[in-house]
N, C-alpha and C. Protein backbone atom coordinates (compact mmCIF):
# COMPACT_ATOMS: atom_id res chain seq x y z
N UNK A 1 104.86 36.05 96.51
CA UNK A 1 105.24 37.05 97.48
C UNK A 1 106.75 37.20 97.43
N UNK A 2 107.12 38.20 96.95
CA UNK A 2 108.55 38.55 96.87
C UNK A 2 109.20 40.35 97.58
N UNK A 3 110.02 39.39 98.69
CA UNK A 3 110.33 40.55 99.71
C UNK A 3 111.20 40.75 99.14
N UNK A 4 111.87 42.05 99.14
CA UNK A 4 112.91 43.09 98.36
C UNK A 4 113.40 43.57 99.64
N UNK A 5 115.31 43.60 99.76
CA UNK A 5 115.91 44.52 100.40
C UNK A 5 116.28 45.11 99.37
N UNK A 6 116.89 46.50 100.55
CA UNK A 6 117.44 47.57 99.15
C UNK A 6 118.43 47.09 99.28
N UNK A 7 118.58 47.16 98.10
CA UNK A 7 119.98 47.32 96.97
C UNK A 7 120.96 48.86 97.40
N UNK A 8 122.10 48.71 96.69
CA UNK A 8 123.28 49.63 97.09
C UNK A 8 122.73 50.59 96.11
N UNK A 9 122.06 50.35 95.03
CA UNK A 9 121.64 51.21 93.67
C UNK A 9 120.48 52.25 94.22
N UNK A 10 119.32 51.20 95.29
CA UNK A 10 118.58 51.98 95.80
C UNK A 10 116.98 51.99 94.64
N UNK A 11 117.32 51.42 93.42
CA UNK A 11 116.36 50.91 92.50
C UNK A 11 116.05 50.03 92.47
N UNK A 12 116.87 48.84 93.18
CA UNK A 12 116.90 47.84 92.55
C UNK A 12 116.75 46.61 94.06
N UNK A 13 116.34 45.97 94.42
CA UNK A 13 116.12 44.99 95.83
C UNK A 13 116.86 43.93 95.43
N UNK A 14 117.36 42.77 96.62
CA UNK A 14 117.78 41.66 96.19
C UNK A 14 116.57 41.02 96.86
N UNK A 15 116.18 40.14 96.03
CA UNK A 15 115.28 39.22 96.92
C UNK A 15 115.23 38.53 98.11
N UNK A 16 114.51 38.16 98.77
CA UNK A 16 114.57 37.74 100.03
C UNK A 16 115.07 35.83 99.86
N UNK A 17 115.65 35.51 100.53
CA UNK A 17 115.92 34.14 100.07
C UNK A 17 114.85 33.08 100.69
N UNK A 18 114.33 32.27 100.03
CA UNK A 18 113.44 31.09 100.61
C UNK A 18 113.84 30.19 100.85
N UNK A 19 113.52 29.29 101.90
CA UNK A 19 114.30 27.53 102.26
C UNK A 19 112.75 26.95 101.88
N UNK A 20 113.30 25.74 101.56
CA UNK A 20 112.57 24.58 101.70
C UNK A 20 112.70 24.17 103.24
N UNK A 21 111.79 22.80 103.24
CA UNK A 21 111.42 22.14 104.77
C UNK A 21 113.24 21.33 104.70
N UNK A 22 113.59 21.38 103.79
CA UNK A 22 114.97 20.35 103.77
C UNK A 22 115.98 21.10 104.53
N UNK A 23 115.82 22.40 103.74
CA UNK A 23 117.34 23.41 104.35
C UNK A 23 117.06 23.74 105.68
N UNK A 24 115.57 24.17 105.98
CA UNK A 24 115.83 24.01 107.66
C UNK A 24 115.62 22.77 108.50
N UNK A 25 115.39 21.74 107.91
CA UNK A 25 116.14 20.51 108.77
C UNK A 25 117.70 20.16 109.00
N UNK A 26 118.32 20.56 107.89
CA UNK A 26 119.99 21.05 107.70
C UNK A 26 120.33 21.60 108.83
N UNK A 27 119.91 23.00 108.94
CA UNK A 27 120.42 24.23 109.62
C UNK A 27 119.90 23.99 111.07
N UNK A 28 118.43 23.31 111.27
CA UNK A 28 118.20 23.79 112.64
C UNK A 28 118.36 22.44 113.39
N UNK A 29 118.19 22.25 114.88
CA UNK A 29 117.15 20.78 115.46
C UNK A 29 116.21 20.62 115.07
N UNK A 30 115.53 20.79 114.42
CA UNK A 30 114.11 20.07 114.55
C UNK A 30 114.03 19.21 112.69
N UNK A 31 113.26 18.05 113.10
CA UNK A 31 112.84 17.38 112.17
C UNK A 31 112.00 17.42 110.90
N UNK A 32 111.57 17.51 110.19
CA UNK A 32 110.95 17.49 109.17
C UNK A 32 109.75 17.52 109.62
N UNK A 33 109.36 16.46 110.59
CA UNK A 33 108.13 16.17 110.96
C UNK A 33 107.39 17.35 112.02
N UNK A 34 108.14 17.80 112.80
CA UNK A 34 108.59 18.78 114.00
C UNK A 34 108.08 20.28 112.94
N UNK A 35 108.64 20.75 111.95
CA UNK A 35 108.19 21.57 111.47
C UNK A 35 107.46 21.79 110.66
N UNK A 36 106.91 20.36 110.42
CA UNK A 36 105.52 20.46 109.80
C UNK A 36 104.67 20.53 110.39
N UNK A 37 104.24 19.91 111.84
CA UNK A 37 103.35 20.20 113.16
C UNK A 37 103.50 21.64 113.23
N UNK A 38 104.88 22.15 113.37
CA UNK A 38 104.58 24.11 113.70
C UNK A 38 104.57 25.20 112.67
N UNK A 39 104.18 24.43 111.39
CA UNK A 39 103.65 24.81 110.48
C UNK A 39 102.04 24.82 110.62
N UNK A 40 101.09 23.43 110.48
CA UNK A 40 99.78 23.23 111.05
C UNK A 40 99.50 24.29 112.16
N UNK A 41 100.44 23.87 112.88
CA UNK A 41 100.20 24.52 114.58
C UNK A 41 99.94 26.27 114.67
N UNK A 42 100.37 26.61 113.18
CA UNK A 42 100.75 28.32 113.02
C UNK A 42 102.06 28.66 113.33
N UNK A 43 102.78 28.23 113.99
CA UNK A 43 104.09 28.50 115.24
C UNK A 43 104.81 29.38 113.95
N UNK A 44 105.13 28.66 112.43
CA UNK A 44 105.91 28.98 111.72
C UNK A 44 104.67 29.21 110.47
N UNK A 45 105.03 29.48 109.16
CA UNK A 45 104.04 29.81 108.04
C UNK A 45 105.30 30.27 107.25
N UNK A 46 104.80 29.32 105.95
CA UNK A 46 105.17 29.14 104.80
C UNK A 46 105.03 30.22 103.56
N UNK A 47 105.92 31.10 103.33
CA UNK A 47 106.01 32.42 102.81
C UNK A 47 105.28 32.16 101.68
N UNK A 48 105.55 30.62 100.63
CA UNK A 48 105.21 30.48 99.06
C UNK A 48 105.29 28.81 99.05
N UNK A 49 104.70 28.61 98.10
CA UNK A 49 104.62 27.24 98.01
C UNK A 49 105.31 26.94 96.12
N UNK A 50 106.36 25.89 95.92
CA UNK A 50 106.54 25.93 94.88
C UNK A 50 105.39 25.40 93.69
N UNK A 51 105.10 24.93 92.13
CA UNK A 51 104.52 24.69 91.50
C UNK A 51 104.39 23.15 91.88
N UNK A 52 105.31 22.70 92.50
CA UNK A 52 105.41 21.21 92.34
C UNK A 52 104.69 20.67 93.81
N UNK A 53 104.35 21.91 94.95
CA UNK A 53 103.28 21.57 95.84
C UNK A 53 104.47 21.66 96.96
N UNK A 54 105.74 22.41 97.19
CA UNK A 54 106.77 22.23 98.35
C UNK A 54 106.57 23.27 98.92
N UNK A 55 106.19 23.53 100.71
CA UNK A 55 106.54 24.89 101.32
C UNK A 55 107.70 25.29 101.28
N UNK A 56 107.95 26.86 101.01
CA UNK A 56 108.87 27.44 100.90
C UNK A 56 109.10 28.24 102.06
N UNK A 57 109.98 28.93 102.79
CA UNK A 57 109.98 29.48 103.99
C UNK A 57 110.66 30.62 103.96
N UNK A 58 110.43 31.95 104.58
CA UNK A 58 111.45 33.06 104.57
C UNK A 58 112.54 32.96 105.29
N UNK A 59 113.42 33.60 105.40
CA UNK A 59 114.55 33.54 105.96
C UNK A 59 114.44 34.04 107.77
N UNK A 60 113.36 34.71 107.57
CA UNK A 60 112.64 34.42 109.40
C UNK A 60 112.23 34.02 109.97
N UNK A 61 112.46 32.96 109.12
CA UNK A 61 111.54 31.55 109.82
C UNK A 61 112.73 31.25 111.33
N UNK A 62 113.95 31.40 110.85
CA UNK A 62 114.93 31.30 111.59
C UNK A 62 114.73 31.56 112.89
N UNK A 63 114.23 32.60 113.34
CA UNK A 63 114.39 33.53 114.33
C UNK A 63 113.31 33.23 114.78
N UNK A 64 112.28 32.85 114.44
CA UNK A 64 111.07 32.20 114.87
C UNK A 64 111.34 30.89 115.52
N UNK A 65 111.82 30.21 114.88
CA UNK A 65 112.63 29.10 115.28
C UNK A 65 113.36 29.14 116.53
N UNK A 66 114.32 29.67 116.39
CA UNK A 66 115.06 30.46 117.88
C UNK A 66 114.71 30.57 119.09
N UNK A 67 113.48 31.25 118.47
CA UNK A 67 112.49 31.64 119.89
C UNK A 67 111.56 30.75 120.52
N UNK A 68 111.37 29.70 119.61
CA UNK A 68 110.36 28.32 119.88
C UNK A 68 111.06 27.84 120.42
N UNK A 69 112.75 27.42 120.16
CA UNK A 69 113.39 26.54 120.96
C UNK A 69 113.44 27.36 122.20
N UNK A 70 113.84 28.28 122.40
CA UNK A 70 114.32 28.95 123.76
C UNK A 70 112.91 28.59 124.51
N UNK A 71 111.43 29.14 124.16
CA UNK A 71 110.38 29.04 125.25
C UNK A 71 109.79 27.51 125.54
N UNK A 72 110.30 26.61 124.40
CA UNK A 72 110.54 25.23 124.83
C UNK A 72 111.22 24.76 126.03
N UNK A 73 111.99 25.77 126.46
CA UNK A 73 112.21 25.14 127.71
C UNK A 73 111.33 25.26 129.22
N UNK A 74 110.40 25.84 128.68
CA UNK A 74 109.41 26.34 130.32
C UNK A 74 108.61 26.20 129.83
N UNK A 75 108.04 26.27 128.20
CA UNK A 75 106.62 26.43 128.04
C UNK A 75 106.20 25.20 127.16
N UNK A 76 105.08 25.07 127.02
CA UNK A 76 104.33 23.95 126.35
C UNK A 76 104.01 24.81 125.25
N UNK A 77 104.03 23.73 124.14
CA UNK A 77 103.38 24.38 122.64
C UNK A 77 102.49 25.21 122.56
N UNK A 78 101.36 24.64 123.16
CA UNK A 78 100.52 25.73 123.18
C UNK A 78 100.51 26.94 123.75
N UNK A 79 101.30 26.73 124.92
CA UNK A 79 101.61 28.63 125.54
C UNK A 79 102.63 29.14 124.66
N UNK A 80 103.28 28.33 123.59
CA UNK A 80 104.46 28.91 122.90
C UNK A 80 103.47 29.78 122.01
N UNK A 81 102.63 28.97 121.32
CA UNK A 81 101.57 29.68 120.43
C UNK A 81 100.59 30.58 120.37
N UNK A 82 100.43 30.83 121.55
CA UNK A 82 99.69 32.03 122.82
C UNK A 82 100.41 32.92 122.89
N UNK A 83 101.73 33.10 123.79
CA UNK A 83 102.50 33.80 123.46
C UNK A 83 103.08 34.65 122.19
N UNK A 84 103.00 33.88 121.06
CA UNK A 84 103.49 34.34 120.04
C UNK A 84 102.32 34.78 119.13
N UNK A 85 101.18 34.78 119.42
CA UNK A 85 100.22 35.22 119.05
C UNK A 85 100.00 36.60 119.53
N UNK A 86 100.09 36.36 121.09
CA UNK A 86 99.86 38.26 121.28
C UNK A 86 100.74 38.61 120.91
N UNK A 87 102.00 38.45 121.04
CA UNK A 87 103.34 39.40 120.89
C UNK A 87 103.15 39.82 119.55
N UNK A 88 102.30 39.02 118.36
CA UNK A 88 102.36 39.70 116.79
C UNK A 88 101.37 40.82 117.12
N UNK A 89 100.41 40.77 117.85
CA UNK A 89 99.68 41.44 117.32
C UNK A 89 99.59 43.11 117.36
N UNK A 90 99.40 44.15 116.82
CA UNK A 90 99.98 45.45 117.03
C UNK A 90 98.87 45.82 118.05
């Protein structure tokens, strides 16, 4: 699965960039372990998986992230996952 922004050319996309579970333990709070539960859990989902068996993640995982921490503060996992379930749905 390869997401394309446009390019300045307008032919041509740059790819979307993928993290591993490493780079967003880097970047965010949460643990390795932490986002592998809200991976299972659905909360987050793994854009691609490499050959060697590693989830790979889109770059919106971020913002997903964001929003888990923020309703972490009033809500329990599971209403986080409720919540974010209707809100996808069209």
């Amino acid at each position: 699965m390869e997401e394309k922004t446009p390019g300045t050319a307008g032919a041509i996309g740059i790819p979307a960039k993928l993290y591993r579970i490493g780079e967003l333990v880097k970047h965010t709070p949460f643990s390795r372990q932490t986002l592998h539960n809200y991976t299972i859990m659905g909360l987050i989902n793994e854009a691609e998986w490499t050959e060697g068996g590693h989830r790979l993640y889109h770059e919106s995982v971020f913002e997903r992230l964001g929003r888990i921490l923020a309703l972490k503060e009033t809500k329990t996992l599971s209403e986080i996952r409720d919540i974010m379930l209707r809100t996808e749905q069209p």
